[in-house]
N, C-alpha and C. Protein backbone atom coordinates (compact mmCIF):
# COMPACT_ATOMS: atom_id res chain seq x y z
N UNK A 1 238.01 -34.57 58.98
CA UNK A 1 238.67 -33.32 59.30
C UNK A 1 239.79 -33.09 58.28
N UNK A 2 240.24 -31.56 57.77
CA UNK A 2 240.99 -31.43 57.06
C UNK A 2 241.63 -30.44 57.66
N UNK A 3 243.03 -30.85 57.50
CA UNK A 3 244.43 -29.96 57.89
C UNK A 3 244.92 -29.38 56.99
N UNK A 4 245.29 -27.74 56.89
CA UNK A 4 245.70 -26.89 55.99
C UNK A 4 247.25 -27.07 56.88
N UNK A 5 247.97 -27.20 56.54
CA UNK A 5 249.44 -27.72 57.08
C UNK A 5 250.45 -26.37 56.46
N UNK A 6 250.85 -25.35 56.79
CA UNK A 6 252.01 -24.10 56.48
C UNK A 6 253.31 -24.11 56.78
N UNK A 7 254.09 -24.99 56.56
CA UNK A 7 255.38 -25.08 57.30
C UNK A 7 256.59 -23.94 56.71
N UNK A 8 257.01 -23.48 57.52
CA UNK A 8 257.68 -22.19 57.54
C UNK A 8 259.27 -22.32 57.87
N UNK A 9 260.34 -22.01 56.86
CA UNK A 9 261.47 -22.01 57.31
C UNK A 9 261.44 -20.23 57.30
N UNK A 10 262.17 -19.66 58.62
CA UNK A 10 262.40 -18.45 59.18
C UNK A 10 263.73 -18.08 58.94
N UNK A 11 264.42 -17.09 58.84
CA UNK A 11 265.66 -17.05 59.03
C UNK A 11 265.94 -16.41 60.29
N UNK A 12 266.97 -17.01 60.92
CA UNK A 12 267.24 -16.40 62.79
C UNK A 12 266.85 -14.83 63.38
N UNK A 13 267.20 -14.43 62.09
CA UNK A 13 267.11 -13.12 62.97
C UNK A 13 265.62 -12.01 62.82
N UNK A 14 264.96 -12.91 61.86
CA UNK A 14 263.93 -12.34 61.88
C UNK A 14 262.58 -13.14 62.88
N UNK A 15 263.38 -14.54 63.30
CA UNK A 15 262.72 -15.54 63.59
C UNK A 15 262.10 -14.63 64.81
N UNK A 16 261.29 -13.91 65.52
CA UNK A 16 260.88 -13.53 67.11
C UNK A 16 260.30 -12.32 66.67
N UNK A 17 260.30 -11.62 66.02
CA UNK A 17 259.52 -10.76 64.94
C UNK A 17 258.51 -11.38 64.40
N UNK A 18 258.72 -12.57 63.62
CA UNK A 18 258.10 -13.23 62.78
C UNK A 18 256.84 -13.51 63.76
N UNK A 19 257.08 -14.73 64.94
CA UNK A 19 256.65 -15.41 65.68
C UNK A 19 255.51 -14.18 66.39
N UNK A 20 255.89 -13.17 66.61
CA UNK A 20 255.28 -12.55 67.12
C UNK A 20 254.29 -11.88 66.62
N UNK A 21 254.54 -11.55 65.01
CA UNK A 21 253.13 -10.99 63.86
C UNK A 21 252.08 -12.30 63.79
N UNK A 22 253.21 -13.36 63.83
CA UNK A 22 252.26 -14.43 63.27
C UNK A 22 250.98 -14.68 64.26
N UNK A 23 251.53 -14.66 65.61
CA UNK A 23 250.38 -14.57 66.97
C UNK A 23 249.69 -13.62 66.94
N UNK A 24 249.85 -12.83 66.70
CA UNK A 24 249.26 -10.84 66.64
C UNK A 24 248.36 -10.81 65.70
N UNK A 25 248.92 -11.32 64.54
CA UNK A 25 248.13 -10.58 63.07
C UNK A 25 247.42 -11.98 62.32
N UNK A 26 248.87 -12.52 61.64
CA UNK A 26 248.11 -13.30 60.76
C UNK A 26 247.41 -14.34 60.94
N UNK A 27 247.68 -15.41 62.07
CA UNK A 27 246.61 -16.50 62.41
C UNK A 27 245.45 -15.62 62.61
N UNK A 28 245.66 -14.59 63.50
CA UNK A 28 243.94 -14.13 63.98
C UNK A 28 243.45 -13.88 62.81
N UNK A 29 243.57 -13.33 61.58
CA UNK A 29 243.27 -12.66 60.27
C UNK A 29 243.05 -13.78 59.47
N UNK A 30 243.76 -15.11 59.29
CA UNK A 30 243.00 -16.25 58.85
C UNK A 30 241.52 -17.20 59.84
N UNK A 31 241.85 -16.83 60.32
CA UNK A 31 241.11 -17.22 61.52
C UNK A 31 239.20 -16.59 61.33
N UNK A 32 239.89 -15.34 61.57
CA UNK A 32 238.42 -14.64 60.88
C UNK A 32 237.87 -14.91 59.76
N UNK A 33 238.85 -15.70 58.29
CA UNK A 33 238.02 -15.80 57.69
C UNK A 33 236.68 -17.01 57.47
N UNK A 34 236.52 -17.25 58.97
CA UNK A 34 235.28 -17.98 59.12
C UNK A 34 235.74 -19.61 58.41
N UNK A 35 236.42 -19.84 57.54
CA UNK A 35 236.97 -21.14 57.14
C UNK A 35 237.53 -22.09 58.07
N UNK A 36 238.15 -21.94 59.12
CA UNK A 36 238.92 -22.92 59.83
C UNK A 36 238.09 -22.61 61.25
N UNK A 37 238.11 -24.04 62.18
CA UNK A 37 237.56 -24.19 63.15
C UNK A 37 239.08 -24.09 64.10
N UNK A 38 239.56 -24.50 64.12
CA UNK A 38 240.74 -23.97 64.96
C UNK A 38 242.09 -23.90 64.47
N UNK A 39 243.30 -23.89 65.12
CA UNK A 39 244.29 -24.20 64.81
C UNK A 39 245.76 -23.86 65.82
N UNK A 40 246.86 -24.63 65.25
CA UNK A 40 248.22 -24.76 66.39
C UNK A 40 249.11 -24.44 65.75
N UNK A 41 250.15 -24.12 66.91
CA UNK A 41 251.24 -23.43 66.00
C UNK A 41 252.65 -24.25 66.96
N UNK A 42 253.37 -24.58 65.87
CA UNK A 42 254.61 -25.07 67.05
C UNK A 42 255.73 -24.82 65.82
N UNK A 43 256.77 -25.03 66.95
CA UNK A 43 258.20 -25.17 66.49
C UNK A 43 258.97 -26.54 65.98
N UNK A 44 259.42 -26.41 65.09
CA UNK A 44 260.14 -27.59 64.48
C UNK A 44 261.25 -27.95 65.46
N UNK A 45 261.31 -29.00 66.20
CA UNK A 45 263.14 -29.47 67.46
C UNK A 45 263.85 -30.16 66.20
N UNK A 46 264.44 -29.55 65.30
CA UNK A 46 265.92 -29.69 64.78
C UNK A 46 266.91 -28.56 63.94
N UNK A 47 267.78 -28.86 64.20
CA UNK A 47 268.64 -27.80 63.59
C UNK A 47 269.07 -27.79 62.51
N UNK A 48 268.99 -26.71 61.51
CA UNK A 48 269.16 -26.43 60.31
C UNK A 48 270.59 -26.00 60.13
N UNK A 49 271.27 -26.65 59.32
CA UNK A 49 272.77 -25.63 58.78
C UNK A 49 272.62 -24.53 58.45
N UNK A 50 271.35 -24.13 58.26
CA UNK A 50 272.28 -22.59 57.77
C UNK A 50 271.63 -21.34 58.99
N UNK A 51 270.78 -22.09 60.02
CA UNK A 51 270.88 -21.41 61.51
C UNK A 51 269.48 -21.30 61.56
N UNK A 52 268.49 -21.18 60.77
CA UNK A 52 267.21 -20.86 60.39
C UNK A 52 266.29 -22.00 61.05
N UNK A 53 265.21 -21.33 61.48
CA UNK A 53 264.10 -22.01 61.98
C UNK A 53 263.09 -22.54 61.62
N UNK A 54 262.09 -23.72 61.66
CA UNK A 54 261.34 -24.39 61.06
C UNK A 54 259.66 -24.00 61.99
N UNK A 55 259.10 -23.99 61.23
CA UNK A 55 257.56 -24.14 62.22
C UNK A 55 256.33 -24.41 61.61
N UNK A 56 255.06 -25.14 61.89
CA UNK A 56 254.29 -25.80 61.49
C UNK A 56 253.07 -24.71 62.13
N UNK A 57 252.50 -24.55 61.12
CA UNK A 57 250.94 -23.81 61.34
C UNK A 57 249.91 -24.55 60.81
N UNK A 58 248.88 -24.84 61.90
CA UNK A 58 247.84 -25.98 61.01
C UNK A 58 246.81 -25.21 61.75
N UNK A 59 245.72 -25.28 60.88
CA UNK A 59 244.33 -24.59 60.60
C UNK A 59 243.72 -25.97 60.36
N UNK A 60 242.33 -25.91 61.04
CA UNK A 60 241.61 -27.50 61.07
C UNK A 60 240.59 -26.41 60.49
N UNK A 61 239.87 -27.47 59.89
CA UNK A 61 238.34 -27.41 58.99
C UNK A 61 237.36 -28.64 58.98
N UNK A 62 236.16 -28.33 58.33
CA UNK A 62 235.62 -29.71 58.59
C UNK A 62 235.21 -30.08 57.00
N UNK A 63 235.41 -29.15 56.31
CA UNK A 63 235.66 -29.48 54.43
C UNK A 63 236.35 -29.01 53.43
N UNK A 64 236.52 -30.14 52.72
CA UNK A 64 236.68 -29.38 51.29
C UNK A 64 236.59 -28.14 50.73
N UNK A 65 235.41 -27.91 50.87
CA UNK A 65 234.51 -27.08 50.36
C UNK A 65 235.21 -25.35 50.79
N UNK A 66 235.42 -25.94 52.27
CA UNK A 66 236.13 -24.47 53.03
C UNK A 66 237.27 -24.10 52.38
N UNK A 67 238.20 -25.54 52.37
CA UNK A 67 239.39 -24.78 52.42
C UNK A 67 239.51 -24.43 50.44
N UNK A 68 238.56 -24.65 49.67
CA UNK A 68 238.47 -24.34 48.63
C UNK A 68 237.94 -23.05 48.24
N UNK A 69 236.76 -22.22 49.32
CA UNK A 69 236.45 -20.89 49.21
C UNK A 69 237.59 -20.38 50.27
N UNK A 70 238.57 -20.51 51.13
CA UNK A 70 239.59 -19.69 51.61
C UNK A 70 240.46 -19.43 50.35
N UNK A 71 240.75 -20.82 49.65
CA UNK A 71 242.17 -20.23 48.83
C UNK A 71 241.40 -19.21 47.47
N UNK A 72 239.94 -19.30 47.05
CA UNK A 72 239.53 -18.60 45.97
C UNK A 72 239.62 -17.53 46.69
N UNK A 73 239.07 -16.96 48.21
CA UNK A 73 238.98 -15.71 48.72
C UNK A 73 239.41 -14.89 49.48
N UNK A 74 240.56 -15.69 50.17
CA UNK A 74 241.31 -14.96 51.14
C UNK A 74 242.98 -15.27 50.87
N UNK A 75 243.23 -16.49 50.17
CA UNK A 75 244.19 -16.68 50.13
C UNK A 75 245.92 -15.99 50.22
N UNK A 76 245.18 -15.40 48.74
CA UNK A 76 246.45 -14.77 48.00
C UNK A 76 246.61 -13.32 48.86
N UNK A 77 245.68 -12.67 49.37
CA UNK A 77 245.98 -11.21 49.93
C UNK A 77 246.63 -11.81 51.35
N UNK A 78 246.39 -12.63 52.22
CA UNK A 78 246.94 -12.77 52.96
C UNK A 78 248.42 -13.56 52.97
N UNK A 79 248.64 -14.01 51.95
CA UNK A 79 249.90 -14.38 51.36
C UNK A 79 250.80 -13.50 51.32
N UNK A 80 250.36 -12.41 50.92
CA UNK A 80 250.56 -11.06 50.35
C UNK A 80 251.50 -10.16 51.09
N UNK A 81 250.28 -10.24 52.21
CA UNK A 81 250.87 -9.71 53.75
C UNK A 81 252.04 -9.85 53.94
N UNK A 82 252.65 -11.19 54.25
CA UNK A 82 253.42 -12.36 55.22
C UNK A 82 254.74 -11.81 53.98
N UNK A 83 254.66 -12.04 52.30
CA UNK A 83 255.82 -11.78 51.72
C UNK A 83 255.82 -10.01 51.61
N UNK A 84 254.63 -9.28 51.85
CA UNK A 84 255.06 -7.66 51.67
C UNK A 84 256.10 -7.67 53.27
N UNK A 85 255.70 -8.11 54.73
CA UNK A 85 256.53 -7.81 55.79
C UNK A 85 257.70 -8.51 55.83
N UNK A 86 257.59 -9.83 55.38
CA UNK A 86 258.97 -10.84 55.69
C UNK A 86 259.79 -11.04 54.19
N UNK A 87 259.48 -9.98 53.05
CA UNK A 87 260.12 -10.83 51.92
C UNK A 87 261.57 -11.49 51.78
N UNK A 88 262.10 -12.16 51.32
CA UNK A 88 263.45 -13.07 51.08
C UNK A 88 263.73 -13.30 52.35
N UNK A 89 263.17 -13.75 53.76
CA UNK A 89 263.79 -13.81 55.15
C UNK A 89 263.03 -14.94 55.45
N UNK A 90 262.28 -15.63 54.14
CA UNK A 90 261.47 -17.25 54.91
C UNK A 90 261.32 -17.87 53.23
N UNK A 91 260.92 -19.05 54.08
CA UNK A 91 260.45 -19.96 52.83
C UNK A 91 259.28 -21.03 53.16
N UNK A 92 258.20 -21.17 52.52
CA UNK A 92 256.87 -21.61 53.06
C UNK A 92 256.83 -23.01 51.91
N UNK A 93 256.40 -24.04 52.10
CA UNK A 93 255.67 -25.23 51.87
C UNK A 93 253.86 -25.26 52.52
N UNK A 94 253.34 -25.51 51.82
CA UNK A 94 251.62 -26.03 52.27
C UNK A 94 251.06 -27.41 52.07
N UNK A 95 250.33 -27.80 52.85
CA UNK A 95 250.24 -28.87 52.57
C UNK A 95 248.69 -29.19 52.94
N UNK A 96 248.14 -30.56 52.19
CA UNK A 96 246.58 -30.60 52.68
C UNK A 96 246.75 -31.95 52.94
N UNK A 97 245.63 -32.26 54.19
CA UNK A 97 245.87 -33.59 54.98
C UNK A 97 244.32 -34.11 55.73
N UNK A 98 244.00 -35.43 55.23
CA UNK A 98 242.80 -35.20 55.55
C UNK A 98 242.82 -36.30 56.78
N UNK A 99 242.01 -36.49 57.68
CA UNK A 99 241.81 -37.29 58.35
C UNK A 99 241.83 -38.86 58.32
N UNK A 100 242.12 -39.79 58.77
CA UNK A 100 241.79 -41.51 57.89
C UNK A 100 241.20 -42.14 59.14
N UNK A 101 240.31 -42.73 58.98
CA UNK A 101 239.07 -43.17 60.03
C UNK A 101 238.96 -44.56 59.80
């Protein structure tokens, strides 16, 4: 199994706005693109100095292969999205994580 890992610093006041497109729009909109078999969304429990919020979005898959035709084909427009509605009010890290058996 492979974990597409999105960790998201928010800034406060957009943080419940954010949370709320992200449930609404953009998971469902990655979601559709047929690449990921499921995925969770939670909140980071610690506090940041400068008031801002942390949160982890993971999208499960079962290859390579997927999460290699998401980023050639869906990637960047839905990237797109997230900085045309939220620009300078977050900051994103990604990460890839595979299973160990």
């Amino acid at each position: 199994m492979i974990l597409y890992n999105v960790t998201v610093n928010i800034e406060k006041e957009s943080e419940a706005e954010w949370v709320t497109w992200m449930k609404e729009t953009h998971i469902p909109d990655v979601l559709a693109t047929g690449m990921f078999l499921e995925n969770r969304f939670y909140k980071i429990l610690h506090d940041n100095e400068d008031g801002s919020t942390n949160y982890s979005v993971q999208y499960f898959t079962d290859s390579m292969e997927k999460i290699m035709e998401y980023q050639e084909n869906f990637a960047s427009k839905l990237q797109e999205d997230i900085n045309q509605k939220f620009r300078d009010r977050f900051v994103v890290f990604r990460t890839l994580l595979e299973t160990v058996e």
